[in-house]
N, C-alpha and C. Protein backbone atom coordinates (compact mmCIF):
# COMPACT_ATOMS: atom_id res chain seq x y z
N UNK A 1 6.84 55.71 -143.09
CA UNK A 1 8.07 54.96 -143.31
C UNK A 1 8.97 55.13 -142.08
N UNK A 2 9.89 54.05 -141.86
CA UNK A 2 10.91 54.06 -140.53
C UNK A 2 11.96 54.79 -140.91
N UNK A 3 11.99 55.07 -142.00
CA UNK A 3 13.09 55.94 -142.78
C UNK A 3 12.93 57.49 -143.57
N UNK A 4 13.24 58.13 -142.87
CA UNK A 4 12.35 59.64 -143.36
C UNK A 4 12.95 59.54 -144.83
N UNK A 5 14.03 59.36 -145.16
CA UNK A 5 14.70 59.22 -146.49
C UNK A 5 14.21 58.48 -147.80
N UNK A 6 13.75 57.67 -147.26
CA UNK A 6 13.18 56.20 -148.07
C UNK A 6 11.50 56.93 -148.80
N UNK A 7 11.54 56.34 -150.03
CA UNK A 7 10.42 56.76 -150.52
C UNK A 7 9.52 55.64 -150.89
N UNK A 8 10.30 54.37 -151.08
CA UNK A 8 9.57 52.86 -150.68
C UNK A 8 10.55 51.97 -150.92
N UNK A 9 10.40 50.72 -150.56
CA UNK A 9 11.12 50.01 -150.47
C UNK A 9 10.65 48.38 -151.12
N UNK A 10 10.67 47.89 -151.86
CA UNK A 10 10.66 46.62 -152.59
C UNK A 10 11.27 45.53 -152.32
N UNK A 11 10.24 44.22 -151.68
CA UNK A 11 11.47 43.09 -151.11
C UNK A 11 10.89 41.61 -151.83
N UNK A 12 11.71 40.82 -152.46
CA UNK A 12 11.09 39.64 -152.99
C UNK A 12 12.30 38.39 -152.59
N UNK A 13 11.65 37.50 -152.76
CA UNK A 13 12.83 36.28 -152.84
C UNK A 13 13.25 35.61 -153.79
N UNK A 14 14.24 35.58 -154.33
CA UNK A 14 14.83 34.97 -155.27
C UNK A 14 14.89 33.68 -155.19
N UNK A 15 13.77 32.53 -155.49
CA UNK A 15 13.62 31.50 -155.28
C UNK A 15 15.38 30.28 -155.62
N UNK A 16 15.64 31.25 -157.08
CA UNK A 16 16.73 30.31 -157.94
C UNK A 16 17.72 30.58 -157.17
N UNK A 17 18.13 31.82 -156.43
CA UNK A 17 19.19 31.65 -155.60
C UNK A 17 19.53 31.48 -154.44
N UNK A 18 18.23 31.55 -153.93
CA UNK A 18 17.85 31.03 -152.43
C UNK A 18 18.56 32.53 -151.84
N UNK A 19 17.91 33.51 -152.11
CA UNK A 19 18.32 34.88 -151.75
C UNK A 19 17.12 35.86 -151.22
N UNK A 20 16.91 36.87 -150.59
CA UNK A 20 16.22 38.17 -150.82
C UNK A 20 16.69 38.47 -151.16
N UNK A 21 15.30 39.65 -152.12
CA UNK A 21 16.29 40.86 -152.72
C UNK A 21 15.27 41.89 -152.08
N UNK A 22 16.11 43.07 -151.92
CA UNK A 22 15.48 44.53 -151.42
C UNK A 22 15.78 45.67 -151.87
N UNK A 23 14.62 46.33 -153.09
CA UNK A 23 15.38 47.36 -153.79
C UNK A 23 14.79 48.53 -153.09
N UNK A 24 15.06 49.76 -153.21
CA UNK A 24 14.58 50.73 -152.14
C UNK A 24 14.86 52.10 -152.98
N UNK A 25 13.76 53.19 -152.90
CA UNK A 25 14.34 54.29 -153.53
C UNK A 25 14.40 55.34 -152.12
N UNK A 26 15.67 56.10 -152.37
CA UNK A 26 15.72 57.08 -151.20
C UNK A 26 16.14 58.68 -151.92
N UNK A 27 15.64 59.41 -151.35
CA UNK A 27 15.67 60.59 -151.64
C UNK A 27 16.92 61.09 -152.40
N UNK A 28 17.66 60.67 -151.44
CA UNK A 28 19.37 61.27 -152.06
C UNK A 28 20.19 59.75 -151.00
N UNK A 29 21.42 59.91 -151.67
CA UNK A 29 22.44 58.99 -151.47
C UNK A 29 22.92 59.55 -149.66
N UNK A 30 23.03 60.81 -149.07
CA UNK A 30 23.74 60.94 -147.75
C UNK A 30 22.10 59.93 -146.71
N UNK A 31 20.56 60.53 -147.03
CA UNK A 31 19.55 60.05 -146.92
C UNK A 31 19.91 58.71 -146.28
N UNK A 32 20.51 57.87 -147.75
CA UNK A 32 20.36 56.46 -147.20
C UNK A 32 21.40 56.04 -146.12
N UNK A 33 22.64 56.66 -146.36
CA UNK A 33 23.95 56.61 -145.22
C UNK A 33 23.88 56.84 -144.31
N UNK A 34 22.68 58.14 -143.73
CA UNK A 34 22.79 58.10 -142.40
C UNK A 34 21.71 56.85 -141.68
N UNK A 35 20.74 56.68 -142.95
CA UNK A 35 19.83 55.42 -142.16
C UNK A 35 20.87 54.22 -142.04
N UNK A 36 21.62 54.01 -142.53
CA UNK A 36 22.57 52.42 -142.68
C UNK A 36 22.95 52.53 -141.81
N UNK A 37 23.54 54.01 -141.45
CA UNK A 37 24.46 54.20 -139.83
C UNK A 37 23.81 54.27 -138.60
N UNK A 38 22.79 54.44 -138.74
CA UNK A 38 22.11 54.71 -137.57
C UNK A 38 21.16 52.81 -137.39
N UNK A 39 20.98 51.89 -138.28
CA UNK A 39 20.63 50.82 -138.84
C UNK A 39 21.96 49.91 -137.50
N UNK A 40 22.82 50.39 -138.49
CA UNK A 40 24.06 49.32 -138.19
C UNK A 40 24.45 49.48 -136.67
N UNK A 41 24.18 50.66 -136.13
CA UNK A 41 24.30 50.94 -134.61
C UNK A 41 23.38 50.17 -133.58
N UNK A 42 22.19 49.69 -134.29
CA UNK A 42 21.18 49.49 -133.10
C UNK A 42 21.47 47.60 -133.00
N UNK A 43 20.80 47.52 -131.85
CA UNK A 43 21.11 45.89 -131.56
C UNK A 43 19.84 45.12 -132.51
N UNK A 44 18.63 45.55 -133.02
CA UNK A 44 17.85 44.85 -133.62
C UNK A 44 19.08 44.74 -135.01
N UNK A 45 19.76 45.40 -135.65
CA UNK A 45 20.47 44.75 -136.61
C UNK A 45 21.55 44.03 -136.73
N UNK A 46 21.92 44.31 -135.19
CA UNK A 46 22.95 42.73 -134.75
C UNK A 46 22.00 41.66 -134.91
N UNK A 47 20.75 41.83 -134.30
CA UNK A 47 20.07 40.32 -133.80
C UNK A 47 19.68 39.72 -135.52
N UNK A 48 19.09 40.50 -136.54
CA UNK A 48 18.93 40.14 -137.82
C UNK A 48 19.85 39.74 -138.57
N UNK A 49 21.06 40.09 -138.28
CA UNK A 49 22.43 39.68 -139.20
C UNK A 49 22.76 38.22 -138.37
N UNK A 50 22.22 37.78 -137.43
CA UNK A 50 22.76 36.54 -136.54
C UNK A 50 21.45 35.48 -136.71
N UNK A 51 20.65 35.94 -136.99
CA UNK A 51 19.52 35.50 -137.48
C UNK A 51 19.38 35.10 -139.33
N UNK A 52 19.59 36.03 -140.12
CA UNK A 52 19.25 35.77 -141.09
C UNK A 52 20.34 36.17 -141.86
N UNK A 53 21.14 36.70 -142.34
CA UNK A 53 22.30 36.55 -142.68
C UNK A 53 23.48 35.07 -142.87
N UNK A 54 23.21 34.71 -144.39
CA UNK A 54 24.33 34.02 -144.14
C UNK A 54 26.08 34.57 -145.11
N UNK A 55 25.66 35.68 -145.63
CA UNK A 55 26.95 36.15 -145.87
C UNK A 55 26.55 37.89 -145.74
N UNK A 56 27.71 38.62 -146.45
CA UNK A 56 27.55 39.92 -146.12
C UNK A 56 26.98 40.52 -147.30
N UNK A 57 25.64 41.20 -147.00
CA UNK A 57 25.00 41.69 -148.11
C UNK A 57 25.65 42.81 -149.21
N UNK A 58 24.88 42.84 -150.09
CA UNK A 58 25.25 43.50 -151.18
C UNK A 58 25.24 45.17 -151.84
N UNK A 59 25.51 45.77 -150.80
CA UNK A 59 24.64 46.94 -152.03
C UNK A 59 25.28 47.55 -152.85
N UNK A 60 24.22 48.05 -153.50
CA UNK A 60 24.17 49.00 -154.83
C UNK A 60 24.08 50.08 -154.99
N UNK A 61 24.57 50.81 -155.41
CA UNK A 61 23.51 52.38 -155.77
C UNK A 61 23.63 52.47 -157.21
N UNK A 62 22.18 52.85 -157.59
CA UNK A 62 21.86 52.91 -158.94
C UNK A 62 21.40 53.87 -159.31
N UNK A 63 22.03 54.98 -160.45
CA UNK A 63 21.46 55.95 -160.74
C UNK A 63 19.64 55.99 -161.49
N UNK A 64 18.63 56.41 -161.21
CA UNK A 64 17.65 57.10 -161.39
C UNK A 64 17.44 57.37 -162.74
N UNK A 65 17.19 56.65 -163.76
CA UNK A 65 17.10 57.64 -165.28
C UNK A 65 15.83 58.10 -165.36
N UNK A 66 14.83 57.55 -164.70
CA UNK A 66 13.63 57.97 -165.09
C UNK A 66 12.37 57.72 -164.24
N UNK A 67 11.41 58.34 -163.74
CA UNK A 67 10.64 57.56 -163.12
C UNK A 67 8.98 57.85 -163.46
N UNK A 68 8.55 56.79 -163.22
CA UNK A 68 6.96 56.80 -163.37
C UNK A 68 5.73 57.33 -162.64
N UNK A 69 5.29 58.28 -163.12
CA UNK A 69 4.03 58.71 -161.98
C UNK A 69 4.47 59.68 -161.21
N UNK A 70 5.65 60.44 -161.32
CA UNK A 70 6.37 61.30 -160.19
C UNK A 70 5.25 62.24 -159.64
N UNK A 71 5.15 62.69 -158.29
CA UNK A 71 4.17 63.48 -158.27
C UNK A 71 4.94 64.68 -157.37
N UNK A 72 6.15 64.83 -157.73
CA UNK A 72 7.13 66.05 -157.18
C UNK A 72 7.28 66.64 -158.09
């Protein structure tokens, strides 16, 4: 993974809203903050937000109730 934090990441298109969606599980919540920051610093995520971006994305954080198959 490009993200030591990230444990996988899930991406589909929302045909009805003419959207992606990208759900992602990461280890812990600081995990994902420093990847966003270190994300939002580099010029490949200028060039993708000028590219594919047509408004400002969304996120979420969603607590964890349960998971399947854990092997930790």
């Amino acid at each position: 993974m490009a993200a030591p934090a990230c444990d996988w990441i899930y991406v589909a298109e929302d045909l009805e809203e003419d959207a992606v969606v990208a759900m992602s599980y990461w280890q812990s919540e600081a995990g994902f903050d420093d990847h966003l920051r270190w994300r939002i610093g580099t010029s490949r995520w200028t060039e993708m937000e000028q590219k594919y971006l047509e408004a400002e994305p969304d996120y979420q954080l969603m607590p964890v109730m349960f998971r399947f198959r854990d092997t930790g």
